[in-house]
PDBML (XML) file of the C-alpha atoms, coordinates in Angstrom:
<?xml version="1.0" encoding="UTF-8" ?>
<PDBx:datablock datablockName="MODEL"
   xmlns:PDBx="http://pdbml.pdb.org/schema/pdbx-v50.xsd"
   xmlns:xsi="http://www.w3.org/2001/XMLSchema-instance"
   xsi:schemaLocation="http://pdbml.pdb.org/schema/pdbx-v50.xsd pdbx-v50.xsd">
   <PDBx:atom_siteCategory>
      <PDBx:atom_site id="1">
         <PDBx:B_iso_or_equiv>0.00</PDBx:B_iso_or_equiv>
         <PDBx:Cartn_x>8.282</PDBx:Cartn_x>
         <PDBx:Cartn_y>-10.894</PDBx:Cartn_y>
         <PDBx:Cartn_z>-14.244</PDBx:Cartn_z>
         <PDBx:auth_asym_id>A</PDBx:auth_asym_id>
         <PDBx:auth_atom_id>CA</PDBx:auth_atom_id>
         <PDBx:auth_comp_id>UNK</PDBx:auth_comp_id>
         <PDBx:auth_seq_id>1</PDBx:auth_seq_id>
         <PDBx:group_PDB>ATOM</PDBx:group_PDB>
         <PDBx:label_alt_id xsi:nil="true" />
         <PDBx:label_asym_id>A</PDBx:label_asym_id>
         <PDBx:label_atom_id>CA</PDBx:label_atom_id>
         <PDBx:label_comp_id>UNK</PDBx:label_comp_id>
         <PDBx:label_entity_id>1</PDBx:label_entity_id>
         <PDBx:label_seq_id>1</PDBx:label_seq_id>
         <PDBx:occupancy>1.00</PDBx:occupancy>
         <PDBx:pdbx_PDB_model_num>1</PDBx:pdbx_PDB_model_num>
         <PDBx:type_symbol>C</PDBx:type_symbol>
      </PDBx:atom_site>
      <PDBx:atom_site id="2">
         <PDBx:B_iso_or_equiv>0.00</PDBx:B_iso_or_equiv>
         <PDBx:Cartn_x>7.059</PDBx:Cartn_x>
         <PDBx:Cartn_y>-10.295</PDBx:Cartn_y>
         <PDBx:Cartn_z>-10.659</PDBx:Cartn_z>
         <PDBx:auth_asym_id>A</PDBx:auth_asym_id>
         <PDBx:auth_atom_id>CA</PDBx:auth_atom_id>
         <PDBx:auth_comp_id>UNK</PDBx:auth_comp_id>
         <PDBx:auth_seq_id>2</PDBx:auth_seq_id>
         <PDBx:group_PDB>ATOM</PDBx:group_PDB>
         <PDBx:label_alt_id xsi:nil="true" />
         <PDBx:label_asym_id>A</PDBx:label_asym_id>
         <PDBx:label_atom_id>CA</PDBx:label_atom_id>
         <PDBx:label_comp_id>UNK</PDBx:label_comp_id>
         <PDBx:label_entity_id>1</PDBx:label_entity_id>
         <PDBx:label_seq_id>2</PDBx:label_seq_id>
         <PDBx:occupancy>1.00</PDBx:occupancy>
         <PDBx:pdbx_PDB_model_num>1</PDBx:pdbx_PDB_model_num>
         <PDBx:type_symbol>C</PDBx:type_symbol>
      </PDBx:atom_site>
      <PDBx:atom_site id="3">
         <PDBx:B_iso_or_equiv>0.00</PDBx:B_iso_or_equiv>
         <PDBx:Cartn_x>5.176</PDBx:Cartn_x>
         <PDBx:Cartn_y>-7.491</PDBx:Cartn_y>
         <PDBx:Cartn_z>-11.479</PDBx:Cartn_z>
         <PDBx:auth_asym_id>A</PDBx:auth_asym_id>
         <PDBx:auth_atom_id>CA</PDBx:auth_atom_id>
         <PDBx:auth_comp_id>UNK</PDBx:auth_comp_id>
         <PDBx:auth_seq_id>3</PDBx:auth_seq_id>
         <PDBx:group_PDB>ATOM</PDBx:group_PDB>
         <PDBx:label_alt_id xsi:nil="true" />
         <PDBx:label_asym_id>A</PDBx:label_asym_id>
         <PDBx:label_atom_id>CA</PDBx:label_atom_id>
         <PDBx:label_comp_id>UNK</PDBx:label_comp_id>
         <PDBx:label_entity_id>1</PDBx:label_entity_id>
         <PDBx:label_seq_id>3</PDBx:label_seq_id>
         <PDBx:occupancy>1.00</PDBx:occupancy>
         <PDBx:pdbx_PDB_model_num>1</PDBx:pdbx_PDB_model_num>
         <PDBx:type_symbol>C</PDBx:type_symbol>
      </PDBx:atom_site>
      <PDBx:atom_site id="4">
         <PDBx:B_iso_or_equiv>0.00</PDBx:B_iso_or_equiv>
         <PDBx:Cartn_x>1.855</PDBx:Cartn_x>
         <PDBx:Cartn_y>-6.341</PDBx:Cartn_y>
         <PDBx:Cartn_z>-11.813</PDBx:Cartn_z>
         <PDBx:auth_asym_id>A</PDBx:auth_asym_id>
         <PDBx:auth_atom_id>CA</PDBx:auth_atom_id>
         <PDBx:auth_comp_id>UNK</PDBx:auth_comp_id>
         <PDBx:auth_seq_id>4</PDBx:auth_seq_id>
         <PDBx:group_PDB>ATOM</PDBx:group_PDB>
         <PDBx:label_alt_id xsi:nil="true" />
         <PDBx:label_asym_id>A</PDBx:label_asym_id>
         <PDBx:label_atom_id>CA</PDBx:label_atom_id>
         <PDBx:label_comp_id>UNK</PDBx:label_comp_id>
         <PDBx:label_entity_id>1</PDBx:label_entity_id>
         <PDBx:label_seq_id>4</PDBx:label_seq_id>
         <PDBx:occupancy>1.00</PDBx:occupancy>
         <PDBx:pdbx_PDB_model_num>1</PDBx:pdbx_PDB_model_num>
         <PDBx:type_symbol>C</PDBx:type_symbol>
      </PDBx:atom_site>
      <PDBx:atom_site id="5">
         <PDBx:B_iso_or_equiv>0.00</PDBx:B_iso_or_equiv>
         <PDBx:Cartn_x>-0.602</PDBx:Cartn_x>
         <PDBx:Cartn_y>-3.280</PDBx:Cartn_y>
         <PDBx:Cartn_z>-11.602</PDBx:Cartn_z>
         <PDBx:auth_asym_id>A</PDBx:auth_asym_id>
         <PDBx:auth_atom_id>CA</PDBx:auth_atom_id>
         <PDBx:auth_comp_id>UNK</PDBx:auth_comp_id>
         <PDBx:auth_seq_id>5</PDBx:auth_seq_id>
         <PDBx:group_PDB>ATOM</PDBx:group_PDB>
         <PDBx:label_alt_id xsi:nil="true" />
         <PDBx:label_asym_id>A</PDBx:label_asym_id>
         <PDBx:label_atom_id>CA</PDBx:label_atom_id>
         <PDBx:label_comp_id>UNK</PDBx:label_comp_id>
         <PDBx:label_entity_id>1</PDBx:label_entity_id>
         <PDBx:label_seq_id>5</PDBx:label_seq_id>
         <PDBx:occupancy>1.00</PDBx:occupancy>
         <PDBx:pdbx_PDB_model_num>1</PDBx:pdbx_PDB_model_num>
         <PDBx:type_symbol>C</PDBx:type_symbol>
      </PDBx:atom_site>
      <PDBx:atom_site id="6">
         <PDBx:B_iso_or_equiv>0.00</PDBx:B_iso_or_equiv>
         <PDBx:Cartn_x>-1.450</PDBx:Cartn_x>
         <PDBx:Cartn_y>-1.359</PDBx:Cartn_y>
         <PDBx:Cartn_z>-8.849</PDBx:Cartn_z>
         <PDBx:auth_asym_id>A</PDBx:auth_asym_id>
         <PDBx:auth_atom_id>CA</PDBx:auth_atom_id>
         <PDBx:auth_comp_id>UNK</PDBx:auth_comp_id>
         <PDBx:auth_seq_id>6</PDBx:auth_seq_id>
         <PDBx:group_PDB>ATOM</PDBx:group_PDB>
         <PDBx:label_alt_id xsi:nil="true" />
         <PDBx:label_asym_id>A</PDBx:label_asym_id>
         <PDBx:label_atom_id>CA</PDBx:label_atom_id>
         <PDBx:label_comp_id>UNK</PDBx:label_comp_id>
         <PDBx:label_entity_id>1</PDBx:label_entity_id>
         <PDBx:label_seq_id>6</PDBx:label_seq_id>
         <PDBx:occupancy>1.00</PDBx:occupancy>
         <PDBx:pdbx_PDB_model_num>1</PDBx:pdbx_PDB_model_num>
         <PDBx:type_symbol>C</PDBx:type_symbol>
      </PDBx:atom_site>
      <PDBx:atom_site id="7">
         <PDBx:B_iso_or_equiv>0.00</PDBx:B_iso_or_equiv>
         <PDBx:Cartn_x>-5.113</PDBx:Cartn_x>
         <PDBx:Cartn_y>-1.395</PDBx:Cartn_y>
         <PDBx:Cartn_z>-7.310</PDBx:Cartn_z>
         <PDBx:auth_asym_id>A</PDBx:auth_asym_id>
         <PDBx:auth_atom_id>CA</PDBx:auth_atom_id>
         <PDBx:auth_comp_id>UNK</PDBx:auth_comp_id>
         <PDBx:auth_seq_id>7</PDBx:auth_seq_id>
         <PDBx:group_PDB>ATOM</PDBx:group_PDB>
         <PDBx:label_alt_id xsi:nil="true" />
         <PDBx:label_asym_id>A</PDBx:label_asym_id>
         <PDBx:label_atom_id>CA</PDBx:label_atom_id>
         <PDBx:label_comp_id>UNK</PDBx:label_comp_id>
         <PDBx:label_entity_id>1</PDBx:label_entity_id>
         <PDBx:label_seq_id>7</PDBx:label_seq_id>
         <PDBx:occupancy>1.00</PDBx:occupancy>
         <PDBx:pdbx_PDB_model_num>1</PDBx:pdbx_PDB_model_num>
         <PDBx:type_symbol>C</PDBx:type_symbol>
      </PDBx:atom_site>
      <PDBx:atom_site id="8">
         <PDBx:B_iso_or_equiv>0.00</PDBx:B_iso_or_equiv>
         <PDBx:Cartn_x>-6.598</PDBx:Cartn_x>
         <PDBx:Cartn_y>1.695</PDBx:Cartn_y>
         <PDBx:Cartn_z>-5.668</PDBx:Cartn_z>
         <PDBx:auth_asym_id>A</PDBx:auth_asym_id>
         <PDBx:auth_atom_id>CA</PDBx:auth_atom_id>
         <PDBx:auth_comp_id>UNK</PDBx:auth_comp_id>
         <PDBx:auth_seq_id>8</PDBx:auth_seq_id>
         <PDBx:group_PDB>ATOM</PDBx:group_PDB>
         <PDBx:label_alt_id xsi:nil="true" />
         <PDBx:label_asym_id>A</PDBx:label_asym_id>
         <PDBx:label_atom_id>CA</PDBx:label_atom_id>
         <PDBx:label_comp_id>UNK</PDBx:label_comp_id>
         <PDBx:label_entity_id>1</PDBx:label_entity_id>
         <PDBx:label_seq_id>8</PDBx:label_seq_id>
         <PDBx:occupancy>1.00</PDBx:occupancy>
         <PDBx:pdbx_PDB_model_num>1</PDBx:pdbx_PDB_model_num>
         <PDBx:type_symbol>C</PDBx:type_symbol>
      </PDBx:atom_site>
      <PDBx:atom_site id="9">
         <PDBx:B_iso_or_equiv>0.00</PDBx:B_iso_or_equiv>
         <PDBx:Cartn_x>-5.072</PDBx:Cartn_x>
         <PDBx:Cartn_y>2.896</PDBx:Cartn_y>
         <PDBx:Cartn_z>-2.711</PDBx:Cartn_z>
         <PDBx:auth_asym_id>A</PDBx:auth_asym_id>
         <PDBx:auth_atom_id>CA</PDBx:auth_atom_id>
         <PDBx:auth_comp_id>UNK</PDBx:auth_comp_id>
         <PDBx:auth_seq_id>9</PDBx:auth_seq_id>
         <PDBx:group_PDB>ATOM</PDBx:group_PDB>
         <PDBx:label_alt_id xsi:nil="true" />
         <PDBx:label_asym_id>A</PDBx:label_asym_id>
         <PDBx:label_atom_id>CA</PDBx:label_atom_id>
         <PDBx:label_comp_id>UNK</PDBx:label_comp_id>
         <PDBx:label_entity_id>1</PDBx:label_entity_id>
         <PDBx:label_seq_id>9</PDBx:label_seq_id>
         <PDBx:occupancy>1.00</PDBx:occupancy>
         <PDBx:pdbx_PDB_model_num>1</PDBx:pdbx_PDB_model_num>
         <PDBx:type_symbol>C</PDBx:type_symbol>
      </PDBx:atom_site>
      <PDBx:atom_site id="10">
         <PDBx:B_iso_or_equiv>0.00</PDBx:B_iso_or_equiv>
         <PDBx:Cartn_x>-2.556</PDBx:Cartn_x>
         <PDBx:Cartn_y>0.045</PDBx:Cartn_y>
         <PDBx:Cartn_z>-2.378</PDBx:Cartn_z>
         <PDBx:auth_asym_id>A</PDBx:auth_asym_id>
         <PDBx:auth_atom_id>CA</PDBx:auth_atom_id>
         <PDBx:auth_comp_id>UNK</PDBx:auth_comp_id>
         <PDBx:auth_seq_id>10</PDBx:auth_seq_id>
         <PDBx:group_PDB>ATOM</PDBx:group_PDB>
         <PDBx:label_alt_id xsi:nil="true" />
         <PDBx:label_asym_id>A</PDBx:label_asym_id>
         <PDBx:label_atom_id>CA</PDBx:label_atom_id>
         <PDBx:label_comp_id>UNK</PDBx:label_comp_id>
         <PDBx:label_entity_id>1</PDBx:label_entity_id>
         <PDBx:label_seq_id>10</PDBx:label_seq_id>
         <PDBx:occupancy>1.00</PDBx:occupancy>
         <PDBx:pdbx_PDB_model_num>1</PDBx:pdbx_PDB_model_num>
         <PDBx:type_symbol>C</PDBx:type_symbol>
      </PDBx:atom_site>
      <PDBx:atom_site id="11">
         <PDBx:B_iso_or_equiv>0.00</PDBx:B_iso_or_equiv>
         <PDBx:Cartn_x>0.311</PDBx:Cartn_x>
         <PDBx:Cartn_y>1.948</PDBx:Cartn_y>
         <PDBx:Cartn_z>-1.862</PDBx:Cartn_z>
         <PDBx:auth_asym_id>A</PDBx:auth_asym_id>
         <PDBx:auth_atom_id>CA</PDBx:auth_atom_id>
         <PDBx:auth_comp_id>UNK</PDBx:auth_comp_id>
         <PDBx:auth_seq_id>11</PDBx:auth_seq_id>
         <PDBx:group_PDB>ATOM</PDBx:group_PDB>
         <PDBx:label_alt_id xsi:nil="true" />
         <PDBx:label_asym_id>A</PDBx:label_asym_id>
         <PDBx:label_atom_id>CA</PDBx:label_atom_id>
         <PDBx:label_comp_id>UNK</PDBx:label_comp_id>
         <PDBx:label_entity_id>1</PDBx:label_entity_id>
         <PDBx:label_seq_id>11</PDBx:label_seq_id>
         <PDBx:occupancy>1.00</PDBx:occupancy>
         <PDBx:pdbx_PDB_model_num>1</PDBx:pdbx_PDB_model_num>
         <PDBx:type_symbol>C</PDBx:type_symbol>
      </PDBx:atom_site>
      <PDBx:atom_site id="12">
         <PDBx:B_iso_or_equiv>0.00</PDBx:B_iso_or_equiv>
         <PDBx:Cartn_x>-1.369</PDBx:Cartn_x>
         <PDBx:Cartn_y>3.971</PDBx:Cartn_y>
         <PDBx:Cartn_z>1.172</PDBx:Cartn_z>
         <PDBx:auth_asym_id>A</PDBx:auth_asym_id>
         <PDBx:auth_atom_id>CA</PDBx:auth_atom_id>
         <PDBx:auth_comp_id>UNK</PDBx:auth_comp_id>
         <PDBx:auth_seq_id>12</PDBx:auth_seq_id>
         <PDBx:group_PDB>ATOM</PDBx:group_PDB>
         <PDBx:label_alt_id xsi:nil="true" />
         <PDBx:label_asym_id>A</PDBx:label_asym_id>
         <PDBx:label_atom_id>CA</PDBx:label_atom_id>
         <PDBx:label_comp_id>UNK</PDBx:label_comp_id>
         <PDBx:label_entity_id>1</PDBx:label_entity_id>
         <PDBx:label_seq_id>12</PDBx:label_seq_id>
         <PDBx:occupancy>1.00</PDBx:occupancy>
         <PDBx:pdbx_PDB_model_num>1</PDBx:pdbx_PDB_model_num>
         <PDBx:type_symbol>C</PDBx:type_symbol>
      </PDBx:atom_site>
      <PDBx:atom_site id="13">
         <PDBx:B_iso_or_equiv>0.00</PDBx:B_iso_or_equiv>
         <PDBx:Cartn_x>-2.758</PDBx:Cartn_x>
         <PDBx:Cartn_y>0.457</PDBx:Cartn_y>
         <PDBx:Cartn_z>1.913</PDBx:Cartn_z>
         <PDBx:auth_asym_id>A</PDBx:auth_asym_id>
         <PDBx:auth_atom_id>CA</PDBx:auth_atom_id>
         <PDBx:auth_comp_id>UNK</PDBx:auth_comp_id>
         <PDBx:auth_seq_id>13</PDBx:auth_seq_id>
         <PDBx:group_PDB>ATOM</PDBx:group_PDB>
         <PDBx:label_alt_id xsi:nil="true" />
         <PDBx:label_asym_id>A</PDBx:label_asym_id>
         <PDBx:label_atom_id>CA</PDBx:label_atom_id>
         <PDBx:label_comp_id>UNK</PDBx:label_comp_id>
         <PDBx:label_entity_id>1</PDBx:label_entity_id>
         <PDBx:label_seq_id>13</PDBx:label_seq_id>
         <PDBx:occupancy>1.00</PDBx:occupancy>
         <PDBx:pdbx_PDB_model_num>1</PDBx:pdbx_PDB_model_num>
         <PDBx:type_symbol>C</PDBx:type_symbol>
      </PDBx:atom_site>
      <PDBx:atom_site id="14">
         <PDBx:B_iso_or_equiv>0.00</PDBx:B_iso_or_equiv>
         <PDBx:Cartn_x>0.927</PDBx:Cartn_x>
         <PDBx:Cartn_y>-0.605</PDBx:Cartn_y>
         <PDBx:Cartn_z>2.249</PDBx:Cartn_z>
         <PDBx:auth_asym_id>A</PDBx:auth_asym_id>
         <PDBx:auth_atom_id>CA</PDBx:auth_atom_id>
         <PDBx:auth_comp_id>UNK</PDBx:auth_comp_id>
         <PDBx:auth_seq_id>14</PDBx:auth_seq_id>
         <PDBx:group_PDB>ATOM</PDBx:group_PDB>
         <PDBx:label_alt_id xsi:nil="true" />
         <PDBx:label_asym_id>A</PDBx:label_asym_id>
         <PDBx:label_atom_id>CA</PDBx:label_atom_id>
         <PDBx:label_comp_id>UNK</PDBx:label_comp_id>
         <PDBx:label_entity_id>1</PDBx:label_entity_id>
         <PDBx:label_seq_id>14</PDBx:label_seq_id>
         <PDBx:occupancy>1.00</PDBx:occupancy>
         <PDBx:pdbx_PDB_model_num>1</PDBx:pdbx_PDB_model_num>
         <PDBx:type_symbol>C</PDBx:type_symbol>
      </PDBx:atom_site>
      <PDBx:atom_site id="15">
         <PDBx:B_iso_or_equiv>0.00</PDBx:B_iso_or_equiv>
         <PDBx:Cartn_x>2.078</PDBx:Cartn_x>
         <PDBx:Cartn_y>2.332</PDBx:Cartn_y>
         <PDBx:Cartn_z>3.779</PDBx:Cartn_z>
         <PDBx:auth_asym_id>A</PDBx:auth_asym_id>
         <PDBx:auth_atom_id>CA</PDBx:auth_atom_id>
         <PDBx:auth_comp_id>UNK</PDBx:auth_comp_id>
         <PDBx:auth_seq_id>15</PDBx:auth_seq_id>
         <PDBx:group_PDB>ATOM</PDBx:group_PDB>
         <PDBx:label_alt_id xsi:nil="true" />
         <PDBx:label_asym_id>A</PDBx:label_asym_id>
         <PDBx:label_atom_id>CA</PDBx:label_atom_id>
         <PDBx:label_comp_id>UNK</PDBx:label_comp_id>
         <PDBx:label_entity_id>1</PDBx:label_entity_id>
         <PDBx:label_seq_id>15</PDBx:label_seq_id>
         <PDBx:occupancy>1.00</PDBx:occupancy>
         <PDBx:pdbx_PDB_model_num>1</PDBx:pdbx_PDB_model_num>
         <PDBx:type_symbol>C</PDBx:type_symbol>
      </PDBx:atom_site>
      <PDBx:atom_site id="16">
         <PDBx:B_iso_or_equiv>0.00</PDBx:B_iso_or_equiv>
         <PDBx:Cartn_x>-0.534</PDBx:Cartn_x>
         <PDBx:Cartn_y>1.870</PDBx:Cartn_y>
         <PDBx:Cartn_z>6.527</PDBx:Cartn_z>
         <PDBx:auth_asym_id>A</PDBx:auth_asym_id>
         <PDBx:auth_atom_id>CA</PDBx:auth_atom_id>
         <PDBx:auth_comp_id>UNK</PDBx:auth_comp_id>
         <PDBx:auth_seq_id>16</PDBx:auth_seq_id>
         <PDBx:group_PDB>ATOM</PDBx:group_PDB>
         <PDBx:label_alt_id xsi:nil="true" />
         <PDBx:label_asym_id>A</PDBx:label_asym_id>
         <PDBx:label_atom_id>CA</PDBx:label_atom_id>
         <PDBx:label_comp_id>UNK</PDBx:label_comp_id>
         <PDBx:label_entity_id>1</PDBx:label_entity_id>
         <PDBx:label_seq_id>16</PDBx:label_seq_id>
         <PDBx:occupancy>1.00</PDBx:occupancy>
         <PDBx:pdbx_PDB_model_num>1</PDBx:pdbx_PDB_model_num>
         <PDBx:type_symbol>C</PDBx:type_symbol>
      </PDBx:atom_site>
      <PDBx:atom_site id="17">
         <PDBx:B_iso_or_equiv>0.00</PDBx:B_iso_or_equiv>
         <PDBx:Cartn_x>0.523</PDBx:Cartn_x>
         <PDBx:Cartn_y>-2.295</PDBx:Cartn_y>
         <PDBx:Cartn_z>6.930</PDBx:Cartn_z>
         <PDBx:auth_asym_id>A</PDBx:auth_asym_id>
         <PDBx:auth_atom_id>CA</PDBx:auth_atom_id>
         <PDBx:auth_comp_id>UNK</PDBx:auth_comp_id>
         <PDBx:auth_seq_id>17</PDBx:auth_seq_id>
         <PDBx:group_PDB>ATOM</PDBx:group_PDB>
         <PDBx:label_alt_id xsi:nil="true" />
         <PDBx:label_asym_id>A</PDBx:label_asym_id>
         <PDBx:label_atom_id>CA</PDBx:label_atom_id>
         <PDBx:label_comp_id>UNK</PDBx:label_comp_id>
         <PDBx:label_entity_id>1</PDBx:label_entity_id>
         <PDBx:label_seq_id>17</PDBx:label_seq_id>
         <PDBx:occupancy>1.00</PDBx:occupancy>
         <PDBx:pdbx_PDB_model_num>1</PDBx:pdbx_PDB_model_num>
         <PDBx:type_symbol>C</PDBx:type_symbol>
      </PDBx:atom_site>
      <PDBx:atom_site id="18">
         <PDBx:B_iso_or_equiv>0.00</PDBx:B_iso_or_equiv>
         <PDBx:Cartn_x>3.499</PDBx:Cartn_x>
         <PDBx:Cartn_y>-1.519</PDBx:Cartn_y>
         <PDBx:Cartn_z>7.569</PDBx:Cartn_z>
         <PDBx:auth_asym_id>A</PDBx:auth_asym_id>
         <PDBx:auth_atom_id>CA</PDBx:auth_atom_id>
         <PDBx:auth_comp_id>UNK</PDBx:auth_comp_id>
         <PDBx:auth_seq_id>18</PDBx:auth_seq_id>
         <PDBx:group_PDB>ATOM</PDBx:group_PDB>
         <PDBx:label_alt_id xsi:nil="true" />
         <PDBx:label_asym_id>A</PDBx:label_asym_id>
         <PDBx:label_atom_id>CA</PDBx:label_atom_id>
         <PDBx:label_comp_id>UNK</PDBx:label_comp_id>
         <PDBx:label_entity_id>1</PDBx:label_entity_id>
         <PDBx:label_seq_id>18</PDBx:label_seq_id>
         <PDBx:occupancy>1.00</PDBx:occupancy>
         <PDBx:pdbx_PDB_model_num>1</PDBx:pdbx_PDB_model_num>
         <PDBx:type_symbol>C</PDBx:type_symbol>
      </PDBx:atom_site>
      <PDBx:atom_site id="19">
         <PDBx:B_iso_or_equiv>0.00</PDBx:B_iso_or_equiv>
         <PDBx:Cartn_x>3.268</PDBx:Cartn_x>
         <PDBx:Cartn_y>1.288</PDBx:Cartn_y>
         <PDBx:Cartn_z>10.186</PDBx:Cartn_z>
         <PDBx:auth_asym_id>A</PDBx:auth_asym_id>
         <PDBx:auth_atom_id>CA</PDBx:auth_atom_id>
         <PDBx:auth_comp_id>UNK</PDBx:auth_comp_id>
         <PDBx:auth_seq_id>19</PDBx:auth_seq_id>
         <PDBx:group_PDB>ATOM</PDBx:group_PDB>
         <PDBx:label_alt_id xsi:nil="true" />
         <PDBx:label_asym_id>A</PDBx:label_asym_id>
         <PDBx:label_atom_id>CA</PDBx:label_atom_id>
         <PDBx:label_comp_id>UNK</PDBx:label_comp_id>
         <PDBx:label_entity_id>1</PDBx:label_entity_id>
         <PDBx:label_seq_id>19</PDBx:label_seq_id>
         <PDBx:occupancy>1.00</PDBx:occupancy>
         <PDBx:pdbx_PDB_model_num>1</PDBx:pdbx_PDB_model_num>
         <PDBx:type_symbol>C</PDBx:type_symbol>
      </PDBx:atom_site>
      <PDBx:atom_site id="20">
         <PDBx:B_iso_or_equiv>0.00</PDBx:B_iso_or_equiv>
         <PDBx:Cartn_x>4.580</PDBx:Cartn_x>
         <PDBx:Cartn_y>4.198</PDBx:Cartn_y>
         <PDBx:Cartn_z>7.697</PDBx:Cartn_z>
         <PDBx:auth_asym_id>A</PDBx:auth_asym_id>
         <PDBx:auth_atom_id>CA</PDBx:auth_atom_id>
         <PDBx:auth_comp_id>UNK</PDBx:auth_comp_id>
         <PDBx:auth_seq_id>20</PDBx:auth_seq_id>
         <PDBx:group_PDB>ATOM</PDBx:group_PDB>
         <PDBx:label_alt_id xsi:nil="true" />
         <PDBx:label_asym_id>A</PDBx:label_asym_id>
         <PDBx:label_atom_id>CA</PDBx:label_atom_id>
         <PDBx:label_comp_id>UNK</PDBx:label_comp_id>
         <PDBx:label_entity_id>1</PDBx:label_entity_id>
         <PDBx:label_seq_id>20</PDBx:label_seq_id>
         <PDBx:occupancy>1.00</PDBx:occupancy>
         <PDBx:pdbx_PDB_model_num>1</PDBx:pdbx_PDB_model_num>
         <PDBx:type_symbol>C</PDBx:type_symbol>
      </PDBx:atom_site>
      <PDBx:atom_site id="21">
         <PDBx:B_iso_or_equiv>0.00</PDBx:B_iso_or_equiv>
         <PDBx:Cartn_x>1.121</PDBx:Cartn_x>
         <PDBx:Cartn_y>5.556</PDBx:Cartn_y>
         <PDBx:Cartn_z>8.734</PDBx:Cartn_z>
         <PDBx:auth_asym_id>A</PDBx:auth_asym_id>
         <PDBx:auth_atom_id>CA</PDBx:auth_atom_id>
         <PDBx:auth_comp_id>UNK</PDBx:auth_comp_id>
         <PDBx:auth_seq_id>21</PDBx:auth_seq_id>
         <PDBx:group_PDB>ATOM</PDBx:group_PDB>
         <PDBx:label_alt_id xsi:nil="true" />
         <PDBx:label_asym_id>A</PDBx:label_asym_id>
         <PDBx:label_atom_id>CA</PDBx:label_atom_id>
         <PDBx:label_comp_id>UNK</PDBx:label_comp_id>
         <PDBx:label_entity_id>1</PDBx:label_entity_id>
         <PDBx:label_seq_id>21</PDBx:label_seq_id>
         <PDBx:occupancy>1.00</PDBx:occupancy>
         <PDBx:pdbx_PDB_model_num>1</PDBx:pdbx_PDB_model_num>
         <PDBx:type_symbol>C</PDBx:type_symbol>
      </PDBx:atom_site>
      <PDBx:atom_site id="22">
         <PDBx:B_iso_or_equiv>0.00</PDBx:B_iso_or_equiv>
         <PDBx:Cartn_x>-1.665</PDBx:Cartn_x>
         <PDBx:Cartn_y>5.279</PDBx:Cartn_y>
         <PDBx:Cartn_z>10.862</PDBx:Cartn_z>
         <PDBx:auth_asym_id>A</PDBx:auth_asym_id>
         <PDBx:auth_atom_id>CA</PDBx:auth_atom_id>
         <PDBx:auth_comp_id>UNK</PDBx:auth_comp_id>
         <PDBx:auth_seq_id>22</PDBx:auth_seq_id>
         <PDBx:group_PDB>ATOM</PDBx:group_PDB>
         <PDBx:label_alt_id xsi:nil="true" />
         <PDBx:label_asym_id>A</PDBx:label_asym_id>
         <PDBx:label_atom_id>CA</PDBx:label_atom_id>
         <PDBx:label_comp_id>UNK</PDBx:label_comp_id>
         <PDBx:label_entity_id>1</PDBx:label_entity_id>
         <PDBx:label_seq_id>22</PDBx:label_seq_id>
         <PDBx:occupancy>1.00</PDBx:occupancy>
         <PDBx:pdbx_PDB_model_num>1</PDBx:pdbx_PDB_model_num>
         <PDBx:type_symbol>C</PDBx:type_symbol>
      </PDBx:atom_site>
      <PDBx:atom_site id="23">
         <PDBx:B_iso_or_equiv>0.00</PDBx:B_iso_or_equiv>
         <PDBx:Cartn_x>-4.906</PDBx:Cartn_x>
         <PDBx:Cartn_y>5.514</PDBx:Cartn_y>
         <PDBx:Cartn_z>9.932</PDBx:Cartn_z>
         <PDBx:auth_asym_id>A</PDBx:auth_asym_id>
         <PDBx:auth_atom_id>CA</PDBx:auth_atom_id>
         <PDBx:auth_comp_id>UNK</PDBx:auth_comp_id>
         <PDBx:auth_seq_id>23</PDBx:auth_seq_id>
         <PDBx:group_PDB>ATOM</PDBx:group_PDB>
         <PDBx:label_alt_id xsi:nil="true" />
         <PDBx:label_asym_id>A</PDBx:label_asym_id>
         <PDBx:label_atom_id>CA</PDBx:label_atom_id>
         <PDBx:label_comp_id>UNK</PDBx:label_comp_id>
         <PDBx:label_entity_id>1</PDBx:label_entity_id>
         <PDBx:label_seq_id>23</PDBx:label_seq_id>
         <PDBx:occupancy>1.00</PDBx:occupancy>
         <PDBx:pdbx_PDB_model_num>1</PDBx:pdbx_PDB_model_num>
         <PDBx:type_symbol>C</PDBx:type_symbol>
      </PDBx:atom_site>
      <PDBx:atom_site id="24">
         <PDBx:B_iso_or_equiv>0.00</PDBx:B_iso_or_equiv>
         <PDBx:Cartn_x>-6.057</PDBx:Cartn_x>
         <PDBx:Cartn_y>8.425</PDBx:Cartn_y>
         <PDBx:Cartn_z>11.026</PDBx:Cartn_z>
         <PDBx:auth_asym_id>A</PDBx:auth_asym_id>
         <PDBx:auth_atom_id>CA</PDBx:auth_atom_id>
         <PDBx:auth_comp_id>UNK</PDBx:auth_comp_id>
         <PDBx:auth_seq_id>24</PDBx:auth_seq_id>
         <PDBx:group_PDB>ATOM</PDBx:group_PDB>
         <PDBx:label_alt_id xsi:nil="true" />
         <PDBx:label_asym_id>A</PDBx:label_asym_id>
         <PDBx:label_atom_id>CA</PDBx:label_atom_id>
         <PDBx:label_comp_id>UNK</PDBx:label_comp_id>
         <PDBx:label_entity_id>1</PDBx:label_entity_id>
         <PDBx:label_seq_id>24</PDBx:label_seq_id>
         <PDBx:occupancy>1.00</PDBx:occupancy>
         <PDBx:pdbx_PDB_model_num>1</PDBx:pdbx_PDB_model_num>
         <PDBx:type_symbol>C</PDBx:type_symbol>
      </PDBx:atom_site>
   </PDBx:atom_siteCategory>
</PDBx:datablock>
């Protein structure tokens, strides 16, 4: 319960939101 599939790129999408990364 509470999970679901991953869509493409969302864990560099993530990573991005919440300044792990920029994007460049």
């Amino acid at each position: 319960a509470g999970l679901r599939a991953a869509q493409p790129g969302e864990f560099t999408r993530r990573a991005f939101d919440n300044g792990r990364i920029d994007l460049a």
